[in-house]
N, C-alpha and C. Protein backbone atom coordinates (compact mmCIF):
# COMPACT_ATOMS: atom_id res chain seq x y z
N UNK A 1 -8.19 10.41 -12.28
CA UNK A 1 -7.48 9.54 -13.20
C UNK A 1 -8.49 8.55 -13.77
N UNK A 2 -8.12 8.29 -14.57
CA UNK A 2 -9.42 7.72 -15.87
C UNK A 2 -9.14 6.41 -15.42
N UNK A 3 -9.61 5.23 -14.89
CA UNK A 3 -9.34 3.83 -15.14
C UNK A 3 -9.14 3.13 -16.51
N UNK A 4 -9.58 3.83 -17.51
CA UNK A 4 -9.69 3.14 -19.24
C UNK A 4 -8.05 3.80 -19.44
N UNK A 5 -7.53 4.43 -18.74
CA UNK A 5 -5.65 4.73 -19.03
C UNK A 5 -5.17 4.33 -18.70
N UNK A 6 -4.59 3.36 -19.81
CA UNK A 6 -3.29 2.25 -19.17
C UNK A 6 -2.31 3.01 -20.01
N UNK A 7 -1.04 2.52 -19.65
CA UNK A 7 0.21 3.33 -19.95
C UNK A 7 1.35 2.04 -19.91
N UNK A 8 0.89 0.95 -20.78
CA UNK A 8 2.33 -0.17 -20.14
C UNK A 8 3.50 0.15 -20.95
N UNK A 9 4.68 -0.15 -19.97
CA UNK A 9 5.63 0.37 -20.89
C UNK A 9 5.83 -0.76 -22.15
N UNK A 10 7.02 -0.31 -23.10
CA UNK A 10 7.21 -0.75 -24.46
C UNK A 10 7.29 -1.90 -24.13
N UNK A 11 8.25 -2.88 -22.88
CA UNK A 11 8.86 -4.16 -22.85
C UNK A 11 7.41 -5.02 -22.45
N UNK A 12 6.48 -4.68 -22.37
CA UNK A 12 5.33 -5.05 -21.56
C UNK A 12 4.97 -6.43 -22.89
N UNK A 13 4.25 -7.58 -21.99
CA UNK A 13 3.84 -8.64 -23.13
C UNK A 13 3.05 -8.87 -22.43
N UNK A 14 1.81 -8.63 -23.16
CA UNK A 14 0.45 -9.36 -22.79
C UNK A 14 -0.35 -9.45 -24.08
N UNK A 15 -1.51 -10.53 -23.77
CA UNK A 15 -2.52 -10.64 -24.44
C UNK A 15 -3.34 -9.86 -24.34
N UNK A 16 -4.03 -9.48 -25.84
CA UNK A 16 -5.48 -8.64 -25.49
C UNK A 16 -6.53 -9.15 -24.22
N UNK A 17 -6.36 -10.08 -24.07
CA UNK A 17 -7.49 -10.89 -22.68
C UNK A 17 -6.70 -10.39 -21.58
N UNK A 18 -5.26 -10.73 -21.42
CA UNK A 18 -4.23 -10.16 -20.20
C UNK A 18 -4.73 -8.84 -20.34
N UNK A 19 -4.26 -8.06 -21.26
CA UNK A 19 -4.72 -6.54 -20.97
C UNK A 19 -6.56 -5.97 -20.33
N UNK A 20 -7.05 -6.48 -21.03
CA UNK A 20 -9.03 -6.52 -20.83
C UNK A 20 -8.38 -7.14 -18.73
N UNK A 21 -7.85 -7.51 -18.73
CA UNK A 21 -8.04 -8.07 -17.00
C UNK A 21 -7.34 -7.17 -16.24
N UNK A 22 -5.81 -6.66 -16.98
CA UNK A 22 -4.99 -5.50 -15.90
C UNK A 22 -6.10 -4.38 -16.53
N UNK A 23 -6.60 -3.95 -17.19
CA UNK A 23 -7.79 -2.67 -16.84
C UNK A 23 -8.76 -2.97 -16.05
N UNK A 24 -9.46 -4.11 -15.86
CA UNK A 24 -10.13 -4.08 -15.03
C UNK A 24 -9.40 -4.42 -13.22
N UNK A 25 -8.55 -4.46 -13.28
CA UNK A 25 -8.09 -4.21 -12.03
C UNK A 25 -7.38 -3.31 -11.49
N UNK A 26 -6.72 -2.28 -12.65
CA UNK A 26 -6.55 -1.12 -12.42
C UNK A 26 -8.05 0.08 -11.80
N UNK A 27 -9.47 -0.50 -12.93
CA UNK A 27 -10.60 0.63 -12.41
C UNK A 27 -10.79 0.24 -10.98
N UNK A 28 -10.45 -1.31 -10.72
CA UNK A 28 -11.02 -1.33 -8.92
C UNK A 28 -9.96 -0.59 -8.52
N UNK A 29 -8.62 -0.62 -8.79
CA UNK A 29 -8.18 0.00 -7.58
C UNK A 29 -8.41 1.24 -7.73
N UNK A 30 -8.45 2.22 -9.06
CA UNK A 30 -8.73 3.20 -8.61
C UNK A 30 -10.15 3.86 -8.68
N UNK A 31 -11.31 2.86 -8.02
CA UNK A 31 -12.23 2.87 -7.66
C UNK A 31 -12.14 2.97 -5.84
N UNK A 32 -11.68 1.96 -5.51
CA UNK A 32 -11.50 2.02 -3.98
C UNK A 32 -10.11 2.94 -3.64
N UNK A 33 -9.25 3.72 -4.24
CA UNK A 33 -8.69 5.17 -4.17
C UNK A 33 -9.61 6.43 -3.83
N UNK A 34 -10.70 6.37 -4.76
CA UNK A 34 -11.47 7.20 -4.46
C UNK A 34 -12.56 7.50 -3.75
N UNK A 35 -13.28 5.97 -3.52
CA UNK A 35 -13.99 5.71 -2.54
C UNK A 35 -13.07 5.96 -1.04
N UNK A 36 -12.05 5.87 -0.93
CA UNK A 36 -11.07 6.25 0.43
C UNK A 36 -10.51 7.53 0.55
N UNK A 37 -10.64 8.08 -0.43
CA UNK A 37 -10.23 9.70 -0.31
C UNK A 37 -8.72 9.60 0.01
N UNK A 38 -8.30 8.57 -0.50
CA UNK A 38 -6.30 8.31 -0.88
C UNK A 38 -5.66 9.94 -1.22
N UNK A 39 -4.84 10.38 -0.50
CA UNK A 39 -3.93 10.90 -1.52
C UNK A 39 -3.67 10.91 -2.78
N UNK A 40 -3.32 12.04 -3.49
CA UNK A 40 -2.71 11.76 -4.95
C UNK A 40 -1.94 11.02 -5.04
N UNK A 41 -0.82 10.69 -4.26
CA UNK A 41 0.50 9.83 -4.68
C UNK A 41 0.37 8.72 -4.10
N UNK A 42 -0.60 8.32 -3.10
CA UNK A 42 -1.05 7.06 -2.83
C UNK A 42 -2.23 6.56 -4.07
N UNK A 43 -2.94 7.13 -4.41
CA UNK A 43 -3.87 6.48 -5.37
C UNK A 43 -3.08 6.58 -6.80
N UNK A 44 -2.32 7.43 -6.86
CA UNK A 44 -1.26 7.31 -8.22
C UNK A 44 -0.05 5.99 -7.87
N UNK A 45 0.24 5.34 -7.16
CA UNK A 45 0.76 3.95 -6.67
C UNK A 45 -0.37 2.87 -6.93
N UNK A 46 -1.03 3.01 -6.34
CA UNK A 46 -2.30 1.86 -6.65
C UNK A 46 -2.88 1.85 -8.11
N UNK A 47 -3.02 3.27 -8.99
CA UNK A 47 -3.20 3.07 -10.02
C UNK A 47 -1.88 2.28 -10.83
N UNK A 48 -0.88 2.37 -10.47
CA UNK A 48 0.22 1.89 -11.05
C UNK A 48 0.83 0.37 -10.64
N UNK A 49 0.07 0.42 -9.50
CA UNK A 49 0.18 -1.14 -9.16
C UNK A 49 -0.59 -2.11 -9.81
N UNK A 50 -1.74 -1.54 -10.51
CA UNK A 50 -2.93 -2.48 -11.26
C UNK A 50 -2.31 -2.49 -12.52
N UNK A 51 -1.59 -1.55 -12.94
CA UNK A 51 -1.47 -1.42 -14.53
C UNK A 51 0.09 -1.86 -14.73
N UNK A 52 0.87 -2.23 -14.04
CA UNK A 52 1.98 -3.05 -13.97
C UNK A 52 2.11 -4.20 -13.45
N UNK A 53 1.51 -5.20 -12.44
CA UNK A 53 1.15 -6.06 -11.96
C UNK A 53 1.31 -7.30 -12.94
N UNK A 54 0.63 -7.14 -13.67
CA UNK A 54 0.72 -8.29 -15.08
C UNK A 54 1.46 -7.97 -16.40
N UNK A 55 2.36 -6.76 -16.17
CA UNK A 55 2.83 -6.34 -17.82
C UNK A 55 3.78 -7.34 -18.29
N UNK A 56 4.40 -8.67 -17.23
CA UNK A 56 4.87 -9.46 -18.30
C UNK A 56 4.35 -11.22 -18.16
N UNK A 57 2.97 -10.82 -17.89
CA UNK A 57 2.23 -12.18 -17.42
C UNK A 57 2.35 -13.26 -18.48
N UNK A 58 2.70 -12.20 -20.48
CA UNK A 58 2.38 -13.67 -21.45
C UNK A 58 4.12 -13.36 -21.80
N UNK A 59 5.03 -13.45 -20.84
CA UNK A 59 6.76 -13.60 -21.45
C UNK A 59 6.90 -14.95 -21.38
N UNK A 60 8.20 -15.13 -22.14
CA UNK A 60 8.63 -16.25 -22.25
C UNK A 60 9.41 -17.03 -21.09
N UNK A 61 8.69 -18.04 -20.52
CA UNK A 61 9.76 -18.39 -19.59
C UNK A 61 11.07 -17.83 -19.19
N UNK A 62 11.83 -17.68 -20.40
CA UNK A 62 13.10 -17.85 -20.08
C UNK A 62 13.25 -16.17 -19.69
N UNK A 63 12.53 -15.46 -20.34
CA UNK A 63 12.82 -14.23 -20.32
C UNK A 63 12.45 -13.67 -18.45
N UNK A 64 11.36 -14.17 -18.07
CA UNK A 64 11.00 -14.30 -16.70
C UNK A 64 11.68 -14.75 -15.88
N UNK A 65 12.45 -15.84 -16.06
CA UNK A 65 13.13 -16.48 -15.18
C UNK A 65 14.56 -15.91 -15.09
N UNK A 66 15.18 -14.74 -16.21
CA UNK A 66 16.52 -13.97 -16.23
C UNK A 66 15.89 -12.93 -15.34
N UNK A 67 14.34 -12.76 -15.22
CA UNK A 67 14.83 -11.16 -14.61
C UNK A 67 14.25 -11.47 -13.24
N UNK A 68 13.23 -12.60 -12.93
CA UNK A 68 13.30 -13.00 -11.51
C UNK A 68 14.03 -13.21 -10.57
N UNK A 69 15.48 -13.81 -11.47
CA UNK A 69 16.32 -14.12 -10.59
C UNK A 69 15.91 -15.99 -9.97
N UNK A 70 16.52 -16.37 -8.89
CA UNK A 70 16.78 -17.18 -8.11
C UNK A 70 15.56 -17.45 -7.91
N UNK A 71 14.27 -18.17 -8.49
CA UNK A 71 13.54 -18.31 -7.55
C UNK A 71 12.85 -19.40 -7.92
N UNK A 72 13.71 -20.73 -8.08
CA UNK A 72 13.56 -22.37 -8.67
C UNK A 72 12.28 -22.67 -7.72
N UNK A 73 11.69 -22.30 -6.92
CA UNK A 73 9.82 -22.99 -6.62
C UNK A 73 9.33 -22.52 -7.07
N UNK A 74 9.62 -21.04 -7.74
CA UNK A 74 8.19 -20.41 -8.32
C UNK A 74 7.87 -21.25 -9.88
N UNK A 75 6.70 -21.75 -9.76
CA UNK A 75 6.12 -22.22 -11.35
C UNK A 75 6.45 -21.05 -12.82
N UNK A 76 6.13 -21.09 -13.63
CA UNK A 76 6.59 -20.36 -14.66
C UNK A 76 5.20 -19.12 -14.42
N UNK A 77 4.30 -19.58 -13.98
CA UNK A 77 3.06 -18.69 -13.96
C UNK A 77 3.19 -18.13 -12.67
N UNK A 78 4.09 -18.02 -11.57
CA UNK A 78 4.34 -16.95 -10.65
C UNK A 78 5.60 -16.25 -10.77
N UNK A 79 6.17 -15.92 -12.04
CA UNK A 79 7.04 -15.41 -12.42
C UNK A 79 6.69 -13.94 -12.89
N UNK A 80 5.71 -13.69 -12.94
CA UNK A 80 5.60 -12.43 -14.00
C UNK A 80 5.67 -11.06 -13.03
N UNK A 81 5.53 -11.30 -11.54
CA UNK A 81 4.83 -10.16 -10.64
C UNK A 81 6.91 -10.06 -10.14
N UNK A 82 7.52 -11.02 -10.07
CA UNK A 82 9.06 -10.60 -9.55
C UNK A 82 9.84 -10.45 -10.43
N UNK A 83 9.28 -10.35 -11.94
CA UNK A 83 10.21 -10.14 -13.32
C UNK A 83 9.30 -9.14 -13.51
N UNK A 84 8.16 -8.26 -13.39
CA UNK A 84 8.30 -7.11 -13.62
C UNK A 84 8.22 -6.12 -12.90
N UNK A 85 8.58 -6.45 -11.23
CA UNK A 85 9.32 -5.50 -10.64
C UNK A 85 10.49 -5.45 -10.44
N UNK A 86 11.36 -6.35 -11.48
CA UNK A 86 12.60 -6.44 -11.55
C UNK A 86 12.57 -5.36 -12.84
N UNK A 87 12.11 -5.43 -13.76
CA UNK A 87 12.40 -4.74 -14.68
C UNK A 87 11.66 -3.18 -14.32
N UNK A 88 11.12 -3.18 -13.76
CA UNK A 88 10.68 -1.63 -13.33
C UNK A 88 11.61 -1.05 -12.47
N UNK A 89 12.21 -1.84 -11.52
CA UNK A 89 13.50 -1.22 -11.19
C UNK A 89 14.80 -0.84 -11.59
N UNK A 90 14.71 -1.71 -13.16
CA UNK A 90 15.89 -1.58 -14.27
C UNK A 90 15.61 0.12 -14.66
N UNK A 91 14.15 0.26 -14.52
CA UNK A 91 13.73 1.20 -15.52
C UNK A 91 13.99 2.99 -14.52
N UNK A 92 13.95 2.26 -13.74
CA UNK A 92 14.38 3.54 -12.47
C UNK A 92 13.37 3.51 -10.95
N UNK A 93 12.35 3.14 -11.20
CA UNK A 93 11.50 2.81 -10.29
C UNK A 93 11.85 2.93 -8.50
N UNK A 94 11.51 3.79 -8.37
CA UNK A 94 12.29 3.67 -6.67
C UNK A 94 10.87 3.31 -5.41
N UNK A 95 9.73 3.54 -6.10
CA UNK A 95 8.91 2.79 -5.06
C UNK A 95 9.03 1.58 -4.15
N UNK A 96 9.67 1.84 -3.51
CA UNK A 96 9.43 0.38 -2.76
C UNK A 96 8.24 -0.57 -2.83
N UNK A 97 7.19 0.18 -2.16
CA UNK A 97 6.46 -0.16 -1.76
C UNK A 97 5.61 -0.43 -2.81
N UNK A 98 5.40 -0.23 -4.02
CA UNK A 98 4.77 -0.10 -5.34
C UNK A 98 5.68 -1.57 -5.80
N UNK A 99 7.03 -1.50 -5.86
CA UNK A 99 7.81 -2.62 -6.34
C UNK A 99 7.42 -4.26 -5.58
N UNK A 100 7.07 -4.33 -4.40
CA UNK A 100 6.97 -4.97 -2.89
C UNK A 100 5.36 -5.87 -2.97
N UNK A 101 4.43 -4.63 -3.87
CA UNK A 101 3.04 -5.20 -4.21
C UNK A 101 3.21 -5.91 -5.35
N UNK A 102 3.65 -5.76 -6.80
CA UNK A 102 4.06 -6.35 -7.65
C UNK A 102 4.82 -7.21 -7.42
N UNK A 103 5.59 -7.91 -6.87
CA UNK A 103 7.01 -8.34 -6.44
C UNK A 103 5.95 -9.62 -6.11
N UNK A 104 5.09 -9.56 -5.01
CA UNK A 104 4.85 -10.60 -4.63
C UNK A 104 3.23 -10.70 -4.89
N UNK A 105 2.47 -10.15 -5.54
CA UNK A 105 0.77 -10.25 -5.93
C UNK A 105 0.46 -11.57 -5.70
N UNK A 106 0.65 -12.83 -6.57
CA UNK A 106 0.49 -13.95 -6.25
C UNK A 106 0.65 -14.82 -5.45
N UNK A 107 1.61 -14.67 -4.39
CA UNK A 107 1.78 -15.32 -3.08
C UNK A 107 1.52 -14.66 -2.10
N UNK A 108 1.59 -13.34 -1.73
CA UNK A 108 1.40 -12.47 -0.59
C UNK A 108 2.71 -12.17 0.31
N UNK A 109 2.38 -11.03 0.87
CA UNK A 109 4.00 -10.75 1.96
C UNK A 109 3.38 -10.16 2.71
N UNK A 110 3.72 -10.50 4.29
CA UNK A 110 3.58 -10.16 5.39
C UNK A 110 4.41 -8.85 5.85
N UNK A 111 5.12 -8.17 4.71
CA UNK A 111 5.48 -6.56 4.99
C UNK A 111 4.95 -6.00 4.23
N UNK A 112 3.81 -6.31 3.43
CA UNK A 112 2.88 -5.42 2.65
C UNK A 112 2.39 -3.98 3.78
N UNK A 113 1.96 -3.12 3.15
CA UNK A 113 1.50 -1.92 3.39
C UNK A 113 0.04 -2.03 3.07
N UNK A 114 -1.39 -1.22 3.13
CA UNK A 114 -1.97 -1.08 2.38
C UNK A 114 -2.14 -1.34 0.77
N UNK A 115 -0.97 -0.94 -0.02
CA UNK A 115 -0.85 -0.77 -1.65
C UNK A 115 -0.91 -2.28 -2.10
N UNK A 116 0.17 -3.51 -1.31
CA UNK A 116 0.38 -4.85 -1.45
C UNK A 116 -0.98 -5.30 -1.19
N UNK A 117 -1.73 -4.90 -0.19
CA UNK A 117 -3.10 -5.56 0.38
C UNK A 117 -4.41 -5.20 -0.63
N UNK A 118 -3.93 -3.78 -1.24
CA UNK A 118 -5.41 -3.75 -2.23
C UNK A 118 -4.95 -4.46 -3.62
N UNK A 119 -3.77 -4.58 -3.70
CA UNK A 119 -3.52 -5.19 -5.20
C UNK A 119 -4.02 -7.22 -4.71
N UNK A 120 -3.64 -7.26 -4.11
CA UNK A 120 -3.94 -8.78 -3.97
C UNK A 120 -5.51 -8.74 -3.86
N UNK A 121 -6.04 -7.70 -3.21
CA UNK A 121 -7.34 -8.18 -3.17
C UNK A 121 -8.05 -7.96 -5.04
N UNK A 122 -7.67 -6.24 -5.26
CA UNK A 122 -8.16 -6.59 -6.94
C UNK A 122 -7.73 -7.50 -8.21
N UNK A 123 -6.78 -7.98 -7.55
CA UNK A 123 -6.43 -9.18 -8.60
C UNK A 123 -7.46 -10.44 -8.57
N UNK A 124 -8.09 -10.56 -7.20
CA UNK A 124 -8.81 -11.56 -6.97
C UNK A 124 -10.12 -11.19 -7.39
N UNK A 125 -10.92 -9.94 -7.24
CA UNK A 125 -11.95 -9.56 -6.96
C UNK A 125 -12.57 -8.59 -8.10
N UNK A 126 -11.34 -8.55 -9.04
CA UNK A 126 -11.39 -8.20 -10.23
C UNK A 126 -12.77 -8.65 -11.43
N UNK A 127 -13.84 -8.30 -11.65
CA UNK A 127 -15.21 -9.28 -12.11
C UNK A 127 -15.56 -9.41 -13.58
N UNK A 128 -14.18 -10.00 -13.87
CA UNK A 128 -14.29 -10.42 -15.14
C UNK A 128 -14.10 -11.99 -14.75
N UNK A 129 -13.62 -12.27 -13.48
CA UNK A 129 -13.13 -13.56 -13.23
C UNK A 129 -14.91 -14.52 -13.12
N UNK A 130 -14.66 -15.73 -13.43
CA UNK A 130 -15.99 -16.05 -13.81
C UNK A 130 -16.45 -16.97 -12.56
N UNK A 131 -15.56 -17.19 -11.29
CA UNK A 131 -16.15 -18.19 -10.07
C UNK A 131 -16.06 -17.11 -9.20
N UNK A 132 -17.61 -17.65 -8.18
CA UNK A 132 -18.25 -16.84 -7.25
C UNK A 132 -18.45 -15.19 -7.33
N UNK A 133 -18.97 -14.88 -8.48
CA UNK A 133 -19.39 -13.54 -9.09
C UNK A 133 -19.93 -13.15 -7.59
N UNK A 134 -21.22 -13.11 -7.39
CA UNK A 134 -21.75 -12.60 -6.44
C UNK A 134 -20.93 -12.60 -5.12
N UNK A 135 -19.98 -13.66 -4.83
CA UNK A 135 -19.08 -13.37 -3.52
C UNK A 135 -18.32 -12.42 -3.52
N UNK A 136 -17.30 -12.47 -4.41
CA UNK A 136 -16.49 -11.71 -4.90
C UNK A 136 -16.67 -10.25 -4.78
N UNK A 137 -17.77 -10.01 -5.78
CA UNK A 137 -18.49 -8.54 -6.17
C UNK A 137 -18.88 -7.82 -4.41
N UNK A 138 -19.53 -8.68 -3.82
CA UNK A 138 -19.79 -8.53 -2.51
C UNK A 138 -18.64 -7.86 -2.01
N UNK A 139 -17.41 -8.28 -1.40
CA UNK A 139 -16.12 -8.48 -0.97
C UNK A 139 -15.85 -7.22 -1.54
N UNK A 140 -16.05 -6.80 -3.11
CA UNK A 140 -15.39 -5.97 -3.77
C UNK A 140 -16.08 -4.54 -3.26
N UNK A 141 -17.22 -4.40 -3.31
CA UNK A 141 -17.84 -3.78 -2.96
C UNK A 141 -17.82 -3.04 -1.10
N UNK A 142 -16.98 -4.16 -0.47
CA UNK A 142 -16.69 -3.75 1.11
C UNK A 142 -15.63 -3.27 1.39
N UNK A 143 -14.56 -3.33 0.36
CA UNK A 143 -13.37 -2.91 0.81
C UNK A 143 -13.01 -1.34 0.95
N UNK A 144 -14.03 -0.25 0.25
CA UNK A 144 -13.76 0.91 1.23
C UNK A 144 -14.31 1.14 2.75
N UNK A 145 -15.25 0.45 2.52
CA UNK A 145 -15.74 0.43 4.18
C UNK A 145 -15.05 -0.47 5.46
N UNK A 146 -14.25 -1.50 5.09
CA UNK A 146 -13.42 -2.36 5.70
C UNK A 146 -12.62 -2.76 4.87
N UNK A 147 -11.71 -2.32 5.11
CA UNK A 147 -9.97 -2.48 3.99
C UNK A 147 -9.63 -4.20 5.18
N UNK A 148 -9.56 -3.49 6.39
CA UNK A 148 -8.62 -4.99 6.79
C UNK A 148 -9.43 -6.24 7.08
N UNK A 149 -11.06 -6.03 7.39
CA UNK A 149 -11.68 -7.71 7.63
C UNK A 149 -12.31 -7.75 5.73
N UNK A 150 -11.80 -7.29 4.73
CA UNK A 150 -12.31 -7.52 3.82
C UNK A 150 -10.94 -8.36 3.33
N UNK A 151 -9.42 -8.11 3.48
CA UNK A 151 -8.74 -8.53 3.48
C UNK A 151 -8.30 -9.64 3.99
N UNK A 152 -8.70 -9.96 5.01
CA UNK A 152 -8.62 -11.32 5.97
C UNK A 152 -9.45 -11.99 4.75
N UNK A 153 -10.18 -11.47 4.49
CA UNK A 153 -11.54 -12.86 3.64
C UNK A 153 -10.65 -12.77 2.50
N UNK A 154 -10.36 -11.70 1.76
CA UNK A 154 -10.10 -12.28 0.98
C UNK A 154 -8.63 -13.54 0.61
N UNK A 155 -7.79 -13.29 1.62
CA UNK A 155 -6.86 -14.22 1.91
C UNK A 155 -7.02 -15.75 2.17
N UNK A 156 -8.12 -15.54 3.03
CA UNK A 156 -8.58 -16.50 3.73
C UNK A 156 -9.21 -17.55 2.44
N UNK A 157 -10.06 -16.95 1.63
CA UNK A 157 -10.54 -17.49 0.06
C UNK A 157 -9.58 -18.01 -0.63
N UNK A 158 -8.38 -17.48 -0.64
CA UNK A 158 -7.61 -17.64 -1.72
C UNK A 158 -6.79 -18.89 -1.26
N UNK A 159 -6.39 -18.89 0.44
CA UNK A 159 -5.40 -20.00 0.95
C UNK A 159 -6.26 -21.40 1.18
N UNK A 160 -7.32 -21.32 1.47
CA UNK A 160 -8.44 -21.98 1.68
C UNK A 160 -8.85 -22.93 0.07
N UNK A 161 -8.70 -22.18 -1.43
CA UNK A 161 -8.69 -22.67 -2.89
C UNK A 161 -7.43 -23.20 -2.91
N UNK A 162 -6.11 -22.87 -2.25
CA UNK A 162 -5.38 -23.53 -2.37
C UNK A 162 -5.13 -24.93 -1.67
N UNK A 163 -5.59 -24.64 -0.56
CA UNK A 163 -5.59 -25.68 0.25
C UNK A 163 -6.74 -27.11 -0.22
N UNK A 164 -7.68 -26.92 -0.39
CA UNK A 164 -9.10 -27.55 -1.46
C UNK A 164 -8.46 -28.26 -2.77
N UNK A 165 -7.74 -27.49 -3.55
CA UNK A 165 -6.87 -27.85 -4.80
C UNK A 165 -5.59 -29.07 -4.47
N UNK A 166 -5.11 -28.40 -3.37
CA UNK A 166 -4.18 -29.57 -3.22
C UNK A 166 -2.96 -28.56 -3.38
N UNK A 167 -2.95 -27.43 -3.43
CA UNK A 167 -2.00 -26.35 -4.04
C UNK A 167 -0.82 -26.38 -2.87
N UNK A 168 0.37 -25.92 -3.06
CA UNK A 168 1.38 -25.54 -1.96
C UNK A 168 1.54 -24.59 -1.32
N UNK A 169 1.30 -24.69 -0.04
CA UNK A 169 1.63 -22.89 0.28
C UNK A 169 2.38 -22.52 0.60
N UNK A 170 2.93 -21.09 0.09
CA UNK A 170 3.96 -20.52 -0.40
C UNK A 170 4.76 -20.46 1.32
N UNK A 171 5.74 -20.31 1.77
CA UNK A 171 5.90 -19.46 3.07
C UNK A 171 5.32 -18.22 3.37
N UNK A 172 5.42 -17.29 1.86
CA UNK A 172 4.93 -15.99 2.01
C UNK A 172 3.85 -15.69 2.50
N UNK A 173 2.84 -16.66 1.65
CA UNK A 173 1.73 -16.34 2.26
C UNK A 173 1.15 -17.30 3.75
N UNK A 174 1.84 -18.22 3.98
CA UNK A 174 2.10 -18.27 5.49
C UNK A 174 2.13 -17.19 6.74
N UNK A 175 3.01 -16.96 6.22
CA UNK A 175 3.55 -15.59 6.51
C UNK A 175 2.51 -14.56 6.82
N UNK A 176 1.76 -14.41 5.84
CA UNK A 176 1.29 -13.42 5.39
C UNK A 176 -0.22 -13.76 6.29
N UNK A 177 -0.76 -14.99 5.84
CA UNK A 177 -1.64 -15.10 7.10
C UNK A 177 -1.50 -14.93 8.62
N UNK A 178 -0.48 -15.66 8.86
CA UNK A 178 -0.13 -15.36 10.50
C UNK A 178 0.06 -13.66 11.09
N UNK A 179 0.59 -13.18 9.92
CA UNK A 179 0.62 -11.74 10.31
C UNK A 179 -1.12 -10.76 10.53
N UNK A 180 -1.68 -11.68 9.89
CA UNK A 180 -3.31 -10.67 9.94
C UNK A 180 -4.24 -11.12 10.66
N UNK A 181 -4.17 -13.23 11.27
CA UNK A 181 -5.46 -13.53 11.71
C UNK A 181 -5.78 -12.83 13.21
């Protein structure tokens, strides 16, 4: 499968810059698919987890917040990953586990599978992003050889920027740490 093939559906809203970022996090994942010798229908999930992940990252508030549902803490900018696995399930979508990585990309869930754990990591590790190139790339570069202590770091990075920022942490990814340290 080609990483330069994206396929978003019609309802999809992004920017040309949004799009330039879900391709490049679609080629990692299905870079580390193939570096792991994944299954077809496991690396056809991960390819589909990169290339849906952000399809409604530039919607309109309001439009995000009808298909999220209930979820008055999330900011308007952690809306896009539970409004478009809401709408992928409108669309027929029966992956769970494909729905479960999207659903929660930006905060993390402690019933992730593998699929939830490589999308959080290529969202992060994705190298168009312009802080700690060389860490990152590093990290990016380890995760077929260590999927789960490449994962700890990269969690650990991300709760650690939040924590530094002053940011809130989510329960999920509470959660989500206690389940891996």
């Amino acid at each position: 499968m080609s990483p330069a093939v994206l396929a978003l559906p019609q309802w999809a809203c992004v920017t040309e810059r949004r799009l330039e970022h879900i391709a490049r996090v679609t080629a990692l994942l299905d870079e580390w698919a193939a570096a792991l010798a994944l299954p077809a229908e496991e690396a056809r999930a991960w390819h589909d987890a990169g290339q849906f992940h952000d399809a409604l990252r530039d919607a309109p508030e309001s439009e995000l917040r009808r298909l999220a549902g209930d979820l008055p803490e999330y900011t308007v900018d952690m809306l896009h990953g539970p409004a478009a696995a809401a709408r992928l399930q409108q669309e027929g979508e029966t992956r769970t586990e494909l729905l479960e990585a999207i659903r929660f990309h930006t905060v993390g869930s402690a019933r992730w599978g593998r699929l939830g754990r490589a999308l959080y990591m290529a969202d992060y590790l994705e190298p168009g992003r312009k802080f700690s190139r060389a860490d990152r790339a590093y990290l990016a570069a380890q995760v077929p050889h260590d999927f789960d202590a490449t994962f700890r770091q990269v969690l650990r990075n991300r709760l650690e920027w939040s924590l530094r920022e002053g940011m809130r942490l989510f329960p999920e990814a509470v959660s989500l740490w206690n389940s891996v340290r």
